[in-house]
Protein backbone atom coordinates (compact mmCIF):
# COMPACT_ATOMS: atom_id res chain seq x y z
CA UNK A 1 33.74 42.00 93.74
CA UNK A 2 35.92 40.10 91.29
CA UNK A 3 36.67 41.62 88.10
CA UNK A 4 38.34 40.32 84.75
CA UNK A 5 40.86 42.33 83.19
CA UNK A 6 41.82 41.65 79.75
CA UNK A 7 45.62 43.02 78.93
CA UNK A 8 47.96 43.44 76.44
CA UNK A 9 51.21 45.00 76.26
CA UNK A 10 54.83 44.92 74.84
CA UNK A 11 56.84 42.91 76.79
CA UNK A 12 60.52 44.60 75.50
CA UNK A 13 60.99 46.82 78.37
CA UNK A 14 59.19 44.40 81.51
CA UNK A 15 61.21 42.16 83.41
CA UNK A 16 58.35 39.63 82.66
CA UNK A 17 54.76 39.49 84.23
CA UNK A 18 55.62 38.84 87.68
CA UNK A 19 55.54 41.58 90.75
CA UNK A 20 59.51 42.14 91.64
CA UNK A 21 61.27 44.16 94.13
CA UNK A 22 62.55 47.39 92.46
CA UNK A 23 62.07 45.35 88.91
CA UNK A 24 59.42 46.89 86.30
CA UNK A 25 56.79 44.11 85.71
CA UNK A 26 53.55 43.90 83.62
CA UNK A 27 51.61 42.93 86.85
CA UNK A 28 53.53 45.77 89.37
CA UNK A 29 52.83 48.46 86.87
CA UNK A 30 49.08 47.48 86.91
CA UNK A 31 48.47 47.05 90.15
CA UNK A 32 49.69 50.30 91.11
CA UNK A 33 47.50 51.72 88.49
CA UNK A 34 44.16 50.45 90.22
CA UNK A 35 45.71 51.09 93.84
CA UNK A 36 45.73 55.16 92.74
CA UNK A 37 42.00 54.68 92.17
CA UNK A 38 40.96 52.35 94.49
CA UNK A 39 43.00 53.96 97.28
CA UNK A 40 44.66 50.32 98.54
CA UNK A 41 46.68 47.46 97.60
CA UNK A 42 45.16 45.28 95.00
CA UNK A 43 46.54 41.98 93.43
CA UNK A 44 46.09 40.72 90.37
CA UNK A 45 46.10 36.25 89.38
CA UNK A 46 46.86 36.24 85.71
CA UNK A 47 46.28 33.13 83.14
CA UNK A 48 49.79 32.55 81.65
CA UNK A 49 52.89 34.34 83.45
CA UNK A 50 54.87 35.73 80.78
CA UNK A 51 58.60 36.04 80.89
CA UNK A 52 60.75 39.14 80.69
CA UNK A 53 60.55 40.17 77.02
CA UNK A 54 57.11 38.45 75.90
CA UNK A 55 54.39 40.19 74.72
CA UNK A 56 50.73 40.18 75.18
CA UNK A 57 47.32 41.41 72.82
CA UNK A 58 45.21 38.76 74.56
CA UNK A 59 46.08 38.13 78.37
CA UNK A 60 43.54 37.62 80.98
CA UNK A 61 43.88 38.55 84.70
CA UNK A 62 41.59 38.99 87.93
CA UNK A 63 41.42 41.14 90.48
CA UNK A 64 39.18 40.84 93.88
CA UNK A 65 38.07 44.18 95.40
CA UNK A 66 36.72 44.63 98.80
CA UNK A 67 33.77 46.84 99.80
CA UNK A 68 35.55 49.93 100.29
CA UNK A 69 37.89 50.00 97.14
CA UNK A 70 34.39 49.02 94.74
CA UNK A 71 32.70 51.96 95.98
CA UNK A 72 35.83 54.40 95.00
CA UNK A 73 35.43 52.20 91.55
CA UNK A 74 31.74 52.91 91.27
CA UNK A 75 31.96 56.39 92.10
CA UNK A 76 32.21 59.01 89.39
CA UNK A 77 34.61 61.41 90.79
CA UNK A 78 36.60 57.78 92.29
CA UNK A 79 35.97 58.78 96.01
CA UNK A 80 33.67 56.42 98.18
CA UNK A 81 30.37 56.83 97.25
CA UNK A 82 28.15 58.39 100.32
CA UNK A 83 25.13 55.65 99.33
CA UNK A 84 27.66 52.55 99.14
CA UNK A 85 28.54 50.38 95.83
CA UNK A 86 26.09 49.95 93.32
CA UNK A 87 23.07 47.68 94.14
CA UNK A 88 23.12 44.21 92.16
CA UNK A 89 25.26 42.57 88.69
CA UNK A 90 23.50 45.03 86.56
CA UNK A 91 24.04 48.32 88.78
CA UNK A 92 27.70 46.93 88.67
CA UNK A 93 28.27 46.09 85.47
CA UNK A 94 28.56 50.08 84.25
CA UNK A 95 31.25 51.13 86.46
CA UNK A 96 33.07 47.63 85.73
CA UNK A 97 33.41 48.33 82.41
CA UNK A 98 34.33 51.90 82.72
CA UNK A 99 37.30 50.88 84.66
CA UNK A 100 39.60 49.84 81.78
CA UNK A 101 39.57 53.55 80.33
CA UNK A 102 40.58 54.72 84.03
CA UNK A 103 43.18 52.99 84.62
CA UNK A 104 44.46 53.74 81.18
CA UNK A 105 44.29 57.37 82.15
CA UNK A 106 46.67 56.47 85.04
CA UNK A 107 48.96 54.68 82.84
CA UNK A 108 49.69 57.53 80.19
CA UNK A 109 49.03 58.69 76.77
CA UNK A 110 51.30 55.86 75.24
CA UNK A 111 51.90 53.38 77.91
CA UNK A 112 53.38 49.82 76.84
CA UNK A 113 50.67 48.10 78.73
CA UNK A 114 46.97 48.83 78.25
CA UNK A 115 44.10 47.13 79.55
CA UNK A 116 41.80 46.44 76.91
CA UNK A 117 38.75 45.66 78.56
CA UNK A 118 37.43 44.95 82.03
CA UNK A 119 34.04 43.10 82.93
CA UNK A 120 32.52 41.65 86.18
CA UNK A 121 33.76 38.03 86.60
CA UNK A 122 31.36 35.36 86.37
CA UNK A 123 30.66 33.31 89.51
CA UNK A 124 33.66 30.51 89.51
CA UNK A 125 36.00 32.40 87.02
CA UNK A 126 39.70 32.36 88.11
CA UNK A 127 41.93 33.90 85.75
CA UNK A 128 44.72 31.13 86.34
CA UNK A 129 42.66 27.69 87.46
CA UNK A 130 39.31 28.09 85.27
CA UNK A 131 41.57 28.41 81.41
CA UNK A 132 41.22 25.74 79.29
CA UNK A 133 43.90 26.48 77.13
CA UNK A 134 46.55 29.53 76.11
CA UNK A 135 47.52 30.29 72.32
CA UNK A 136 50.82 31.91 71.40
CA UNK A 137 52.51 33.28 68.58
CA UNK A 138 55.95 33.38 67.85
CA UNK A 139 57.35 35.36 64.55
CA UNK A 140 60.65 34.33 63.14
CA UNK A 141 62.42 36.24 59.90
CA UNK A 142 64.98 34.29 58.12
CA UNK A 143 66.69 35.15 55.23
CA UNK A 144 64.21 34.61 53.00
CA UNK A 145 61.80 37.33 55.27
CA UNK A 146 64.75 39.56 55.71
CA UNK A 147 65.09 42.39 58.56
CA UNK A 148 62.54 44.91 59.06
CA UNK A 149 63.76 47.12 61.87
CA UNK A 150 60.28 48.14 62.52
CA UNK A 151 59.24 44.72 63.84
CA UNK A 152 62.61 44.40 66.03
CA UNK A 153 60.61 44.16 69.22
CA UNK A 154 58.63 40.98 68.03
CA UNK A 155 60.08 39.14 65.72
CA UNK A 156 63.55 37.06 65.96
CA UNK A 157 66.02 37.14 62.94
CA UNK A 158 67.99 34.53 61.95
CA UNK A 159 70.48 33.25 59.43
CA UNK A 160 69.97 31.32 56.69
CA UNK A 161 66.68 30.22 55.28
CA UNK A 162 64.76 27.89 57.16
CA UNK A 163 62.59 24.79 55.34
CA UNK A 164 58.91 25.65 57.04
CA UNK A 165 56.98 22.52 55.63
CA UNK A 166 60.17 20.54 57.25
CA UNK A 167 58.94 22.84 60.72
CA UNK A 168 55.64 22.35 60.18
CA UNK A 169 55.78 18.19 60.34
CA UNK A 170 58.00 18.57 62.96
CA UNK A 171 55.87 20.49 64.74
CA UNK A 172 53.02 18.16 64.26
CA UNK A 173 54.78 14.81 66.27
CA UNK A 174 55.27 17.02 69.10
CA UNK A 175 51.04 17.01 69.60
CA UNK A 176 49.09 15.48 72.25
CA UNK A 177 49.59 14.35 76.24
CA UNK A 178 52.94 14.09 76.97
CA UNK A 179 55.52 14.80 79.72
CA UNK A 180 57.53 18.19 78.16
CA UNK A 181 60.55 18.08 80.68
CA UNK A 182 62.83 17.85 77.66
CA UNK A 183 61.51 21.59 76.61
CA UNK A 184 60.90 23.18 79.71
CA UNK A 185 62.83 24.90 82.56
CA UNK A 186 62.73 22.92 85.40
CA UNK A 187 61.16 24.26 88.38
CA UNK A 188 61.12 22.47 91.97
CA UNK A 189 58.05 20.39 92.16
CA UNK A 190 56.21 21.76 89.22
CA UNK A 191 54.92 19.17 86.94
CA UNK A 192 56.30 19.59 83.54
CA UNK A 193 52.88 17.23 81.50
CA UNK A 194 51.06 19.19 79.67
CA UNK A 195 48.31 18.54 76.56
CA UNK A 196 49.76 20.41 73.51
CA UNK A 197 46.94 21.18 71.50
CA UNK A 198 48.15 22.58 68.15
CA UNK A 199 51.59 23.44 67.10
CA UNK A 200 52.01 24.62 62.95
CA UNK A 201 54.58 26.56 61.33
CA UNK A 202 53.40 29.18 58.34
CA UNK A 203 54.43 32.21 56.51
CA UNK A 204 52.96 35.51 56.04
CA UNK A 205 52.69 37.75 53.49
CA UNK A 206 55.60 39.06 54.28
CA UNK A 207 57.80 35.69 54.18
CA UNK A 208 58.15 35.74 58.27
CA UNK A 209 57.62 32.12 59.62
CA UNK A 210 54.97 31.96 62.19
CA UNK A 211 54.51 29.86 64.87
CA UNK A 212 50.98 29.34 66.45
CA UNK A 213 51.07 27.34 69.73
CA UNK A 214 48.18 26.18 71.83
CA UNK A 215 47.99 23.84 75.10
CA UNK A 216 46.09 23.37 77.69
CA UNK A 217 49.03 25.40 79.55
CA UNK A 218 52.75 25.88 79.15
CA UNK A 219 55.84 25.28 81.61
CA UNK A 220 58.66 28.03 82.15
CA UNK A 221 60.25 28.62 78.56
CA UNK A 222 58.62 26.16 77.33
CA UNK A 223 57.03 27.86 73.79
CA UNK A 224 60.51 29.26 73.28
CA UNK A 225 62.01 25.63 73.53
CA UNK A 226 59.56 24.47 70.44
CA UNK A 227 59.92 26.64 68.51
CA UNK A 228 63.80 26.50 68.84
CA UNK A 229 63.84 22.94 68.36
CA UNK A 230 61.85 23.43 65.10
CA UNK A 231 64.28 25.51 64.07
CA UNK A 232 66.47 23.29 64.54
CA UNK A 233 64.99 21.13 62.00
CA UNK A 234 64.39 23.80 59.42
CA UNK A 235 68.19 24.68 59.29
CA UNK A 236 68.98 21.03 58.99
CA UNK A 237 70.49 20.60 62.12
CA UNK A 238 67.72 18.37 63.57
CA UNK A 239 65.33 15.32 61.79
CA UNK A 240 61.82 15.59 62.15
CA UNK A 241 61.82 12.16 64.45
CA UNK A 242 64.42 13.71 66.69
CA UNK A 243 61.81 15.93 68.76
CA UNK A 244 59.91 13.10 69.40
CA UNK A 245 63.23 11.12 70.40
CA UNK A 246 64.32 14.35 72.49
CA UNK A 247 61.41 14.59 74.21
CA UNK A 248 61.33 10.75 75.31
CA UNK A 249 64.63 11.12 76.85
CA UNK A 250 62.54 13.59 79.70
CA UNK A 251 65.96 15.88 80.04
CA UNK A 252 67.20 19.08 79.13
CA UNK A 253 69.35 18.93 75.93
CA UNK A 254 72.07 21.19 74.27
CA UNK A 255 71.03 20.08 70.88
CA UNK A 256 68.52 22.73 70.00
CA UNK A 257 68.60 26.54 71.42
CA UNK A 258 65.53 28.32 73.31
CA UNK A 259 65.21 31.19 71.25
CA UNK A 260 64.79 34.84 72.27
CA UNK A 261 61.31 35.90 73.98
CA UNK A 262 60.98 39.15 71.92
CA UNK A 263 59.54 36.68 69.04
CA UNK A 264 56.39 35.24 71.41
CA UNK A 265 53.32 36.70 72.28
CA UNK A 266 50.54 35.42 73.97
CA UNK A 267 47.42 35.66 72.13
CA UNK A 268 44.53 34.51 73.37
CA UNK A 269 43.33 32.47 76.66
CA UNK A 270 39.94 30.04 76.30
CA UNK A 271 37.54 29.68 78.87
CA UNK A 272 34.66 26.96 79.03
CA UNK A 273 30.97 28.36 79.49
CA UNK A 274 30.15 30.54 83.10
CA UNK A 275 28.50 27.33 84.77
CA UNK A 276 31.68 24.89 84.19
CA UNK A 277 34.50 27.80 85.34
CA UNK A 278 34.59 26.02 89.11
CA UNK A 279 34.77 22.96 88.22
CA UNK A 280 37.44 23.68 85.35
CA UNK A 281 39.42 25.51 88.22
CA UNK A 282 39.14 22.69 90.73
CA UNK A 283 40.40 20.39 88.08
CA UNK A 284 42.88 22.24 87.04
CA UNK A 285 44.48 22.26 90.55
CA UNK A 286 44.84 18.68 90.72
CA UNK A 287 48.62 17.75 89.93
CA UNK A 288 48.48 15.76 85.99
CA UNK A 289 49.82 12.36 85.46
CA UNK A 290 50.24 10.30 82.55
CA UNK A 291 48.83 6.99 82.76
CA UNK A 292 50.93 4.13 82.56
């Protein structure tokens, strides 16, 4: 039985998404939530792998549970059920649902990671392989914004104030198919092309620049790496054409800083209807190129 977890959480005291030896992680805190009420090891595939310090209000993750560990799920009292799991999607469906408020329960009265909702997975959905694209959000409070200490956990300060229709057009070049070495952290044999879908630079009502970021997926740091490049350009430091230029040149570059993850979040995760999820996943796994 798969199921679909949808997650969010604050990311300020996880060492990132990722299971770690003696490390506390988004995904090791979850999955030994479910593994007190399913009675076994579980392990969760999650859309977008966020790094120590991101947040989260619209992650997506699945989780496949065997015969034995559904019928603890399906159960009222969380002990196998004497008749076996429930009979069919619909019979399912119930218990599936109810399983976000009880693994809540296991997590505490104020955890920093809550699973918002939790569904049977359609036939073909993968987590991971079957997104079409991610959407994050990264808050940035110059001067002009000032320093609320209440939003210290998501929001980066900085000095000086920052020209945000300056960010914005830079933001716009950096659009389409392209190879994103020059903003991401390498990783052996992990293609670094990737569609960027949107990129625009706003401010709230609160004069806090906001970022909103959407691809088809993103390489290691490489949100943080935008948005510090745009930065860049907003404080003068950088011309618009430069990103462009500095993303040409395929390498990483010292002119720009990655900012600090407590500023991102990850938002939202899109998925195309139930009947094209396998063949989004199965296209997905096939390494991108550019054409020549």
């Amino acid at each position: 039985m798969r199921i679909r977890l949808d997650i969010a959480y604050d990311g300020t005291h996880f060492r990132g998404w990722a299971r770690q030896p003696t490390l506390r992680t988004v995904q090791g805190t979850l999955e030994a939530a479910l593994a007190r009420i399913v009675g076994s090891e579980v392990q969760f595939v999650v859309a977008g792998r966020t790094d120590a310090g991101v947040h989260a209000t619209g992650q997506v993750a699945h989780v496949d549970l065997d015969e034995q560990q559904w019928a603890r799920v399906a159960s009222r009292n969380g002990r196998a059920a004497a008749g076996g799991h429930a009979a069919g999607e619909a019979g399912s469906a119930v218990p599936a649902r109810a399983l976000a408020r009880r693994i809540n329960g296991v997590l505490g009265q104020y955890p920093d990671v809550i699973v918002t909702r939790t569904s049977l997975a359609p036939e073909g959905f993968d987590a991971r392989f079957s997104a079409v694209w991610r959407r994050y959000r990264y808050r940035l409070a110059d001067d002009r914004a000032g320093y609320d200490p209440l939003l210290r956990h998501d929001t980066t300060t900085i000095r000086g104030t920052l020209d945000e229709a300056a960010m914005d057009e830079a933001a716009q070049t950096l659009i389409g198919l392209h190879d994103f070495a020059a903003y991401c952290k390498a990783r052996e044999e992990a293609t670094t092309i990737r569609t960027l879908l949107d990129y625009r630079w706003t401010r709230d009502a609160t004069g806090v620049l906001v970022a909103e970021v959407k691809a088809d997926a993103f390489c290691h740091s490489m949100v943080r790496a935008l948005v510090g490049a745009c930065a860049a350009v907003g404080e003068g430091r950088l011309e618009i054409a430069d990103l462009g230029r500095l993303r040409d040149e395929l390498t990483r570059t010292s002119e720009f800083k990655v900012l600090a993850a407590r500023g991102l979040t990850l938002t939202e995760v899109g998925y195309p209807a139930d009947a094209l999820l396998a063949a989004r996943a199965e296209q997905t796994r096939n390494r991108r190129e550019l054409d020549a």
